[in-house]
N, C-alpha and C. Protein backbone atom coordinates (compact mmCIF):
# COMPACT_ATOMS: atom_id res chain seq x y z
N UNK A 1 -57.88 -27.80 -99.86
CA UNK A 1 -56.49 -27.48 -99.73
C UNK A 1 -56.17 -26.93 -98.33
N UNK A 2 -57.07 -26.61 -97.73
CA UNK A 2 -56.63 -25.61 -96.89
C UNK A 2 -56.83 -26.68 -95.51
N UNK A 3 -57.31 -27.82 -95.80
CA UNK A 3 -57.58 -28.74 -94.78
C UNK A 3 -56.34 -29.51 -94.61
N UNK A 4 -55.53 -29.68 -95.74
CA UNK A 4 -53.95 -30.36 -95.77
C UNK A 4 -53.05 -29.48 -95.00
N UNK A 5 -53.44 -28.34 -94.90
CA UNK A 5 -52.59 -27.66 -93.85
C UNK A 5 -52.69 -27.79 -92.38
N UNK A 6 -54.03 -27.81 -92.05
CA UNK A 6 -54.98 -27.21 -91.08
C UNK A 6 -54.65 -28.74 -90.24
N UNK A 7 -54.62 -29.63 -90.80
CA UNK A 7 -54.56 -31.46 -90.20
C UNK A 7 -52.98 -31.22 -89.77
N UNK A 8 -52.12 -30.85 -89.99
CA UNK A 8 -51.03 -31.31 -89.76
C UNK A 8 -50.43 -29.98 -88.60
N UNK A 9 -51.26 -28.94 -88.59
CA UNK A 9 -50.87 -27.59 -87.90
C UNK A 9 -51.23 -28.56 -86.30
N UNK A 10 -52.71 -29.24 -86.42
CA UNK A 10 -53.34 -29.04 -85.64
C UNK A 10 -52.82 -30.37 -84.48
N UNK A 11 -52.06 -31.13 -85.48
CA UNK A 11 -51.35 -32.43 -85.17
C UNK A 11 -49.90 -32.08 -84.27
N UNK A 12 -49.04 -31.17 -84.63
CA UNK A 12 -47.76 -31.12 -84.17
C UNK A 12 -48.35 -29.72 -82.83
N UNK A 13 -49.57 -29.22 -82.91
CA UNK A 13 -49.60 -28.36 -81.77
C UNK A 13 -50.32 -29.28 -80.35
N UNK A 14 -50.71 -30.13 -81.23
CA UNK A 14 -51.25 -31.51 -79.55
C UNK A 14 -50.01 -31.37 -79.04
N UNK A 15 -49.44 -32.51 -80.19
CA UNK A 15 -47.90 -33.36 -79.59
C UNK A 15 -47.14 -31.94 -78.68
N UNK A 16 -46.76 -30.74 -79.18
CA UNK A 16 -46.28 -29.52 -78.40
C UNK A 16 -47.28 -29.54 -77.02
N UNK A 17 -48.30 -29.53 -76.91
CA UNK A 17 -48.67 -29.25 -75.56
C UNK A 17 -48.33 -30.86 -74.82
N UNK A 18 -48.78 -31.90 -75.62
CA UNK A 18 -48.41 -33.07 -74.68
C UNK A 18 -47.27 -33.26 -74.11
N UNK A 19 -45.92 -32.39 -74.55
CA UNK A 19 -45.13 -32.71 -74.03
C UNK A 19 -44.53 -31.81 -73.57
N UNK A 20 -45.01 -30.71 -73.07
CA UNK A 20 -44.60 -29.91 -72.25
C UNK A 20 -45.29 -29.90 -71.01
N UNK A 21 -46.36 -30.91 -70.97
CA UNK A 21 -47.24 -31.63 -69.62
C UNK A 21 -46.21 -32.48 -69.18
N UNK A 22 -45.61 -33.87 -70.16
CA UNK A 22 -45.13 -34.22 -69.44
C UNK A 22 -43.72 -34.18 -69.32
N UNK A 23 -43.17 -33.16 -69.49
CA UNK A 23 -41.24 -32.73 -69.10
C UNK A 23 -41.76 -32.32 -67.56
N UNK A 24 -42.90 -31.29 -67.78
CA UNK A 24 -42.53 -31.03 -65.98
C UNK A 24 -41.50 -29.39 -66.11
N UNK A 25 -41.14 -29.13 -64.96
CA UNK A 25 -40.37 -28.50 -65.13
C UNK A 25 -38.61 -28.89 -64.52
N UNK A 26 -38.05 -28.47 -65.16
CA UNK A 26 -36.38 -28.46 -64.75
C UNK A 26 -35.71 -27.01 -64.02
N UNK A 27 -35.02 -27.33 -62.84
CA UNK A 27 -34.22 -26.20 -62.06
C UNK A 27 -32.62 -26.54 -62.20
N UNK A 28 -31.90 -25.08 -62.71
CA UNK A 28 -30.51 -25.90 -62.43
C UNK A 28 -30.36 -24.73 -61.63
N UNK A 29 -29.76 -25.58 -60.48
CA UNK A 29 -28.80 -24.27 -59.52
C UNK A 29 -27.71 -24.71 -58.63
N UNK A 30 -27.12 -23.38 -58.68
CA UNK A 30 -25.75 -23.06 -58.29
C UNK A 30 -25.60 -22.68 -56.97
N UNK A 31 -26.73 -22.54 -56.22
CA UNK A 31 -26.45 -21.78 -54.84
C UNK A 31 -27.77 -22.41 -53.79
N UNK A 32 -27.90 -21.97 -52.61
CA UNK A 32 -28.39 -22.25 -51.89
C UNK A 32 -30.19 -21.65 -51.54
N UNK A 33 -29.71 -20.17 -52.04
CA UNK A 33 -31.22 -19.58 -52.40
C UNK A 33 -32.12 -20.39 -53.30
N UNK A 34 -31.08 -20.85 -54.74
CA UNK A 34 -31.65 -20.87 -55.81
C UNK A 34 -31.91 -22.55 -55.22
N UNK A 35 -31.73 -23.43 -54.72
CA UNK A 35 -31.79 -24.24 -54.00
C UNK A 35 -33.65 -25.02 -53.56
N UNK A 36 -33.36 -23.82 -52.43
CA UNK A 36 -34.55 -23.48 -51.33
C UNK A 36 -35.47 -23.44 -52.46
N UNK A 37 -35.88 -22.09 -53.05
CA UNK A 37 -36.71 -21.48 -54.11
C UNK A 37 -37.30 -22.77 -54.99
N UNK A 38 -36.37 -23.87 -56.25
CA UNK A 38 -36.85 -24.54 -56.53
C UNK A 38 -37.81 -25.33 -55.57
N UNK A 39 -36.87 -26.02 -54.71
CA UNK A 39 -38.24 -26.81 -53.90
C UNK A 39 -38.94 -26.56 -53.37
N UNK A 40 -39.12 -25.12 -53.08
CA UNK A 40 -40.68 -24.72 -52.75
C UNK A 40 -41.19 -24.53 -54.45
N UNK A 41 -40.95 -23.94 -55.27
CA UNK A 41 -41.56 -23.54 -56.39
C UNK A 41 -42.09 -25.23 -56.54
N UNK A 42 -41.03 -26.29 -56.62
CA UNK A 42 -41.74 -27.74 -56.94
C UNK A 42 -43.03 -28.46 -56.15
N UNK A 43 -43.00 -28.00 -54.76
CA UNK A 43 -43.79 -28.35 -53.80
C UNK A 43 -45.39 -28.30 -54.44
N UNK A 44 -45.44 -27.12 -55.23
CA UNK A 44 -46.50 -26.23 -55.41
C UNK A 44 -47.08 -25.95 -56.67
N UNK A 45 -46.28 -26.60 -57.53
CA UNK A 45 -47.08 -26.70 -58.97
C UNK A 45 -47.51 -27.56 -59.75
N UNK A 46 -47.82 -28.07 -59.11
CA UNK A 46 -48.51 -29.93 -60.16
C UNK A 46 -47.57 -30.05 -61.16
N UNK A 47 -46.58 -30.17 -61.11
CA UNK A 47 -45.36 -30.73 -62.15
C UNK A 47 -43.88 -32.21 -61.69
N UNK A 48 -44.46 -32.76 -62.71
CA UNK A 48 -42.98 -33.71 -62.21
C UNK A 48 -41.78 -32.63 -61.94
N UNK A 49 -40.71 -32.64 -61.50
CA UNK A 49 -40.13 -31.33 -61.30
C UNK A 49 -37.92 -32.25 -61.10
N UNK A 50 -37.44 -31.42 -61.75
CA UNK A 50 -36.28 -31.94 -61.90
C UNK A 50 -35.36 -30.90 -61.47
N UNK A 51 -34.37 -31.32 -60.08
CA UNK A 51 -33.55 -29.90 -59.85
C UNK A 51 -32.23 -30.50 -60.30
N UNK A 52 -31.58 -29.87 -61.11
CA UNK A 52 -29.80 -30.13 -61.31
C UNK A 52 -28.85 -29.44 -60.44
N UNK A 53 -28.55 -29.70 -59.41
CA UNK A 53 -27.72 -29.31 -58.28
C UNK A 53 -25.79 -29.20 -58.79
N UNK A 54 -25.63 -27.89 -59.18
CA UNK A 54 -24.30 -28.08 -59.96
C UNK A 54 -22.90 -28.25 -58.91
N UNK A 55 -21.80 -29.08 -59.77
CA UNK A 55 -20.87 -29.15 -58.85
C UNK A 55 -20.39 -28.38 -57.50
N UNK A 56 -20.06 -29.07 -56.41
CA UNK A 56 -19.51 -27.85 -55.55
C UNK A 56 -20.04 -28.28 -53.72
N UNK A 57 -19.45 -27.73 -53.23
CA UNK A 57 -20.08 -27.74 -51.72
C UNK A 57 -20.70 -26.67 -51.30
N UNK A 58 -21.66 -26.91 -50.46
CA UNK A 58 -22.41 -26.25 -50.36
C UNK A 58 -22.69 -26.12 -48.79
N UNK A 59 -22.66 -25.15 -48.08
CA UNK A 59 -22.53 -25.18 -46.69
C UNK A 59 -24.11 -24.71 -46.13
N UNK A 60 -24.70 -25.51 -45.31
CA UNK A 60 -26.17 -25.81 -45.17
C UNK A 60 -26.23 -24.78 -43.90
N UNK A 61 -27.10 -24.03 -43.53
CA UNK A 61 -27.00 -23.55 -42.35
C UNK A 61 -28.34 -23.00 -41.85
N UNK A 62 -29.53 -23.72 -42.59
CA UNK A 62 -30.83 -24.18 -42.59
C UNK A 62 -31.46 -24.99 -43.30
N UNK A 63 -31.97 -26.09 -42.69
CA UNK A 63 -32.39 -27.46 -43.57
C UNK A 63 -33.26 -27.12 -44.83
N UNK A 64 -33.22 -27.78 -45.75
CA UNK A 64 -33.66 -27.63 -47.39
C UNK A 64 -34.52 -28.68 -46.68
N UNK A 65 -36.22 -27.90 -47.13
CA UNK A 65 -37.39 -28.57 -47.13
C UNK A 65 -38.13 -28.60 -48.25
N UNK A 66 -39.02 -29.58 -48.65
CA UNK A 66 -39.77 -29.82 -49.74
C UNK A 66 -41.30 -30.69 -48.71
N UNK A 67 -41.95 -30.01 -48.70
CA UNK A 67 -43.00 -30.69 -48.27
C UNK A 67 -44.72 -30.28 -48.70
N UNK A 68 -45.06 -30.57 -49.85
CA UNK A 68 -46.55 -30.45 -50.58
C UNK A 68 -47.00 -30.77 -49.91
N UNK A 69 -48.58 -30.24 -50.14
CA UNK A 69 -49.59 -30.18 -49.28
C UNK A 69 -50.46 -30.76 -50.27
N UNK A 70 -52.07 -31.18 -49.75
CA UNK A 70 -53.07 -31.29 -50.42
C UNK A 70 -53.46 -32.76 -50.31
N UNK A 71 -54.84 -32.93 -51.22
CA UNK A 71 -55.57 -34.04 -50.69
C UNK A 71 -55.03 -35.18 -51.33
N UNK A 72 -54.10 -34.65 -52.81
CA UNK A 72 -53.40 -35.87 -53.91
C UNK A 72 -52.60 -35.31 -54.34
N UNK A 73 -51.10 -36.04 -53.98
CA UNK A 73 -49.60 -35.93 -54.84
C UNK A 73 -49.69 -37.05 -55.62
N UNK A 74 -49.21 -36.71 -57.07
CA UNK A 74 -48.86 -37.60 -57.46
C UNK A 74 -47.57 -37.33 -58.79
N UNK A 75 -46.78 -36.26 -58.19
CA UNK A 75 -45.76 -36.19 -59.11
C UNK A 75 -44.73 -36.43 -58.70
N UNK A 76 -43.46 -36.02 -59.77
CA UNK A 76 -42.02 -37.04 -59.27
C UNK A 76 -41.18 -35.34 -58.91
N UNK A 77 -40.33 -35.92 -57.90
CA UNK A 77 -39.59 -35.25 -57.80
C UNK A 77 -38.05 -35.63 -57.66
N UNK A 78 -37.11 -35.24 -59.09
CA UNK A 78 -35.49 -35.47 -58.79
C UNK A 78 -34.75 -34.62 -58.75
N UNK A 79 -33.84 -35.01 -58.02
CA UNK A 79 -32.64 -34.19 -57.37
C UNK A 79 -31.19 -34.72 -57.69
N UNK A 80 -30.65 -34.09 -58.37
CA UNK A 80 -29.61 -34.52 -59.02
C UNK A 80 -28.16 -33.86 -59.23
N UNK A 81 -27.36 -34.67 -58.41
CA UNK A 81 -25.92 -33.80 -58.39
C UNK A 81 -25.42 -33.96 -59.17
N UNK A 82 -24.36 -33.23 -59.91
CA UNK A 82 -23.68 -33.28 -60.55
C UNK A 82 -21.71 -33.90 -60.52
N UNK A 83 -22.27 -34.91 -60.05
CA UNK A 83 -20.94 -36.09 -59.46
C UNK A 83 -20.45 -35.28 -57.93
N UNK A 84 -19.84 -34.14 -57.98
CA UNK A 84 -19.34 -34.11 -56.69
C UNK A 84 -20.06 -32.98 -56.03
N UNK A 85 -20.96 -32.98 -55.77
CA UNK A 85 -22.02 -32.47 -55.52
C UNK A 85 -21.84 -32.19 -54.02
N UNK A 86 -21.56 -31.75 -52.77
CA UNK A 86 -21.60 -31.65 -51.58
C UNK A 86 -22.61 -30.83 -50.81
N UNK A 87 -23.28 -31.50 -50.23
CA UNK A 87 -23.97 -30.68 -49.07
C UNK A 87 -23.83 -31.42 -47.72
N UNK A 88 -22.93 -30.00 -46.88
CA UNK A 88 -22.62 -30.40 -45.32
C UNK A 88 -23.00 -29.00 -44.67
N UNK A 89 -23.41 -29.86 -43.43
CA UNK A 89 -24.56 -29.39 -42.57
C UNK A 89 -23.02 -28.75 -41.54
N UNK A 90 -22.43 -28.99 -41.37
CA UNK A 90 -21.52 -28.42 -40.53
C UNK A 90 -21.56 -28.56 -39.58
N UNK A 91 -21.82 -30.29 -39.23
CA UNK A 91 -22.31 -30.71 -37.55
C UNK A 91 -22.92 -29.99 -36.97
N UNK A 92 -24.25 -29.10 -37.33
CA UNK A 92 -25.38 -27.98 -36.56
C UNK A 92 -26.61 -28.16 -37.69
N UNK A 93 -27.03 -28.26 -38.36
CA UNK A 93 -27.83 -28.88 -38.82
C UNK A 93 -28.08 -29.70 -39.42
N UNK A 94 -29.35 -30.15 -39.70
CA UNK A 94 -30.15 -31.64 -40.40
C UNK A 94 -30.35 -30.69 -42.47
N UNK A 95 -29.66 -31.41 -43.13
CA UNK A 95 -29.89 -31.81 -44.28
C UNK A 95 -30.62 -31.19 -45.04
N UNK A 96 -31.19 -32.23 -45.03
CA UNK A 96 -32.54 -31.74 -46.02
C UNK A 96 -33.66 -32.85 -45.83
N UNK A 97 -35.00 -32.32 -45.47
CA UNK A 97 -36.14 -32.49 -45.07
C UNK A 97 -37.08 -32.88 -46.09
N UNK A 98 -37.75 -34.38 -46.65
CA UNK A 98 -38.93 -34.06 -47.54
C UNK A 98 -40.18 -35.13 -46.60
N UNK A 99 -41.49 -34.37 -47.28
CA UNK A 99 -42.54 -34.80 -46.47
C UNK A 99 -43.22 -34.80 -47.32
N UNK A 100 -43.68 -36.07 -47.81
CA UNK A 100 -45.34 -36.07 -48.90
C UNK A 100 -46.17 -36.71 -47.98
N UNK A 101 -45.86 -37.04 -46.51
CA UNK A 101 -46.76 -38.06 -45.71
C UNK A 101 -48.04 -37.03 -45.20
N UNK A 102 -48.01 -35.60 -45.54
CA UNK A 102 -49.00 -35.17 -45.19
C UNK A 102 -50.29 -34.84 -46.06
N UNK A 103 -50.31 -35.77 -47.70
CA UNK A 103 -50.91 -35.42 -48.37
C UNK A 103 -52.06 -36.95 -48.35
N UNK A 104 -53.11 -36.40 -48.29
CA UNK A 104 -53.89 -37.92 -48.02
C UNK A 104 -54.09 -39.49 -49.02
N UNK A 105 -53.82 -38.72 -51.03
CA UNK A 105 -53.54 -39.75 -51.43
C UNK A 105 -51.80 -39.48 -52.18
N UNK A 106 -50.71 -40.00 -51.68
CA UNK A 106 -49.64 -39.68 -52.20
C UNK A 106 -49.21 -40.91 -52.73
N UNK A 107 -49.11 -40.48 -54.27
CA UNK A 107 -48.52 -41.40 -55.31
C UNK A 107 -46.84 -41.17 -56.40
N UNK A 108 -46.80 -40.20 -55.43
CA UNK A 108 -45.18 -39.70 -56.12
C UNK A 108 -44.46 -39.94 -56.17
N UNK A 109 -43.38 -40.11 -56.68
CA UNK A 109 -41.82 -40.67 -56.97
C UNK A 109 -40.71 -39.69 -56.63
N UNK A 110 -39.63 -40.03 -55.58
CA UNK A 110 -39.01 -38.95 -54.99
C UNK A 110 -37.42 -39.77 -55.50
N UNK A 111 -36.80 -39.24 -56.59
CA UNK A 111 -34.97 -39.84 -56.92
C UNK A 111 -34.05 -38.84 -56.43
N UNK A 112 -33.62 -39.36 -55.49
CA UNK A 112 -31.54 -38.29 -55.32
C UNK A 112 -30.60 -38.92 -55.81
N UNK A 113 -30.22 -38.53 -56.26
CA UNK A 113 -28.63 -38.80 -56.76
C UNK A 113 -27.62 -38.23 -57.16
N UNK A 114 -26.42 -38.97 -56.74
CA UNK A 114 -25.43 -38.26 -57.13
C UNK A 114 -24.52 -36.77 -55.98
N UNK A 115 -24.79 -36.82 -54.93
CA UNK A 115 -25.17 -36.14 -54.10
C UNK A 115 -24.34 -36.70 -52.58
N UNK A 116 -23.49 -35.91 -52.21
CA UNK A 116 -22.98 -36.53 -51.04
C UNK A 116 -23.13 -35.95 -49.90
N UNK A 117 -24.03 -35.93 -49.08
CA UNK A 117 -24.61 -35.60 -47.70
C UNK A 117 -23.82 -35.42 -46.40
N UNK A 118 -22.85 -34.36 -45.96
CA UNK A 118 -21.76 -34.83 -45.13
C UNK A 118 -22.31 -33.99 -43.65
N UNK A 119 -21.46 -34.56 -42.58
CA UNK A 119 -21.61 -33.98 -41.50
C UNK A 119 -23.17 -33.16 -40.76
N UNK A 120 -24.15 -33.92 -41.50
CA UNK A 120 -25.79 -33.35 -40.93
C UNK A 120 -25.72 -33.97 -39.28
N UNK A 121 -26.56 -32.91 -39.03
CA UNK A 121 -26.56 -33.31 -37.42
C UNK A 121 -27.97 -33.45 -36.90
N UNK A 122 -28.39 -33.70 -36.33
CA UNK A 122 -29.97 -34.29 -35.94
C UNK A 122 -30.52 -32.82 -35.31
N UNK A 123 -31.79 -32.99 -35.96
CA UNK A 123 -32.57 -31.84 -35.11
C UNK A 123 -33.14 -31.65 -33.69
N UNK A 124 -33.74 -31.13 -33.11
CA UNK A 124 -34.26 -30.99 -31.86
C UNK A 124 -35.57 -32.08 -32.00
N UNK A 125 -35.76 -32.44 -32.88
CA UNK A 125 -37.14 -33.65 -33.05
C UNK A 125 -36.31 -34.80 -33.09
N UNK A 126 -35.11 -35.30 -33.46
CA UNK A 126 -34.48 -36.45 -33.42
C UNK A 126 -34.67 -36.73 -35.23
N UNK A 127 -34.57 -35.56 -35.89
CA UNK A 127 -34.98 -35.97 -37.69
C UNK A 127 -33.30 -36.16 -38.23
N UNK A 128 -33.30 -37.32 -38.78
CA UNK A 128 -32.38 -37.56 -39.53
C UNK A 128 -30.82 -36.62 -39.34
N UNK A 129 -29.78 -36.78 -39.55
CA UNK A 129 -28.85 -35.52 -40.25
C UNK A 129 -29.14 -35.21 -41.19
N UNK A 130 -28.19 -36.22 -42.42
CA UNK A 130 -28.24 -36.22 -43.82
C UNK A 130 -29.27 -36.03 -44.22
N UNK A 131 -30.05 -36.78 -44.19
CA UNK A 131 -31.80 -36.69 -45.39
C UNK A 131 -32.73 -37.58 -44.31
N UNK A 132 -34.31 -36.54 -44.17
CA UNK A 132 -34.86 -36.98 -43.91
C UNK A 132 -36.28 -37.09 -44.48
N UNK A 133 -36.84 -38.09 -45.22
CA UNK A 133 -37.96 -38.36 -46.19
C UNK A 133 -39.00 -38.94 -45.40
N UNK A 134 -40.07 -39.02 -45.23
CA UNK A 134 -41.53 -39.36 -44.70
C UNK A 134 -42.20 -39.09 -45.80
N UNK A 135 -43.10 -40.58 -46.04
CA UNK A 135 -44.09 -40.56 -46.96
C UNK A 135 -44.93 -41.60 -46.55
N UNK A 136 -46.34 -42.01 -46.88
CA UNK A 136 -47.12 -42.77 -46.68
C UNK A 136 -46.91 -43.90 -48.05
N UNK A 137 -46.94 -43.23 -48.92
CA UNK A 137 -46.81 -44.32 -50.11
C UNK A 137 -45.40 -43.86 -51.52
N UNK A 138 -44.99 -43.00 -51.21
CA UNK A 138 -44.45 -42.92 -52.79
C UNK A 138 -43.36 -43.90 -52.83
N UNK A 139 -42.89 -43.76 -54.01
CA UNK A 139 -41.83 -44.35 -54.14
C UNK A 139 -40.43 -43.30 -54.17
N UNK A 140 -39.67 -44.54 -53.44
CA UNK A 140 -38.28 -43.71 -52.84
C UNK A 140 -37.30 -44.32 -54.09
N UNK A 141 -36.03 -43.61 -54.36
CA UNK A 141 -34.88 -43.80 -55.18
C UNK A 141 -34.14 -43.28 -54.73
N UNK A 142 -32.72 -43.97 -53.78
CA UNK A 142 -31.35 -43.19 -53.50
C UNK A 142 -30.29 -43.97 -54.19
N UNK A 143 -30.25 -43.54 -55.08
CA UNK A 143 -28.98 -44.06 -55.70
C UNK A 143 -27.74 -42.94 -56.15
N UNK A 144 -26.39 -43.46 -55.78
CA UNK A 144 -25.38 -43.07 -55.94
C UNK A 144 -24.60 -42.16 -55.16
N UNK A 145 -25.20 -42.04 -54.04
CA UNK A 145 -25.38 -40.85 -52.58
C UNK A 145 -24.39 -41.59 -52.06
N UNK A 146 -23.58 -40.57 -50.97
CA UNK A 146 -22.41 -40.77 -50.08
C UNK A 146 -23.17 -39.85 -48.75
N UNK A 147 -23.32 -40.66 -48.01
CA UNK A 147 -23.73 -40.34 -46.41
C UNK A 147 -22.76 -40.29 -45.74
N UNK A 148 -21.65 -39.07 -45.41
CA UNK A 148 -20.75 -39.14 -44.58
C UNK A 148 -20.71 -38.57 -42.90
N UNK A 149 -20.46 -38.90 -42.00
CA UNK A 149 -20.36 -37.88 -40.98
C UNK A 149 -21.57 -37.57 -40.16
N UNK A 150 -22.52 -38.41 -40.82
CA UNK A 150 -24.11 -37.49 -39.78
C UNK A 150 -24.89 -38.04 -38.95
């Protein structure tokens, strides 16, 4: 009797850990700290990693970087506005910065969307305004983005 319990305890506590491996973690934020913070917190924890960027503009006045380190990436990272989503650089800075090209085997998946990129201005290296991504291998997704001004 006590094995009819014990089979089915032991069954729904896999499936619970299997799928809290693979959700990953989720960020929703409202501000620019809370911003920054996720994508370093994502950079750095072996998790597919999902930020929800909530309505609104957002005035940039140091580039948003995401750039992991190490010998193998291989998680996803999305970024996701919430339809009118604004980030402008205020013709003085570049965007937002991601770099998996420094990880030696990178197999990750990088999606933006939804997200309208205005007025980024190029850095002193010549990097992008709006968005600038370097990778050796992952896979890229920009869909639904408005590049205005940069």
């Amino acid at each position: 009797m006590k094995m009819r319990f014990l089979t089915p305890f032991l069954v729904f506590s896999l499936v619970s850990m299997l799928n809290t491996v693979a959700l990953g973690a989720t960020f929703n934020v409202t501000n620019l700290t809370e911003f920054q913070s996720a994508l370093t917190t994502a950079q750095s924890n072996d998790e597919n990693n999902t930020i929800n960027v909530a309505a609104g503009t957002y005035n940039i006045n140091t580039c948003l970087n995401y750039s992991p380190g190490g010998e193998s990436y291989n998680h996803a990272l999305t970024i996701k506005g919430a339809g009118s989503t604004i980030l402008d650089g205020g013709n003085a800075v570049n965007i937002m910065k991601i770099n998996t090209g420094n990880c030696d085997n990178d197999t990750s998946a990088i999606t933006i969307s939804d997200i309208t990129f205005q007025n980024g201005s190029l850095s002193s290296t010549n990097i992008a305004g709006g968005i600038s991504i370097s990778t050796d291998q992952a896979n890229i997704t920009i869909k639904g983005n408005a590049f205005l001004g940069n």
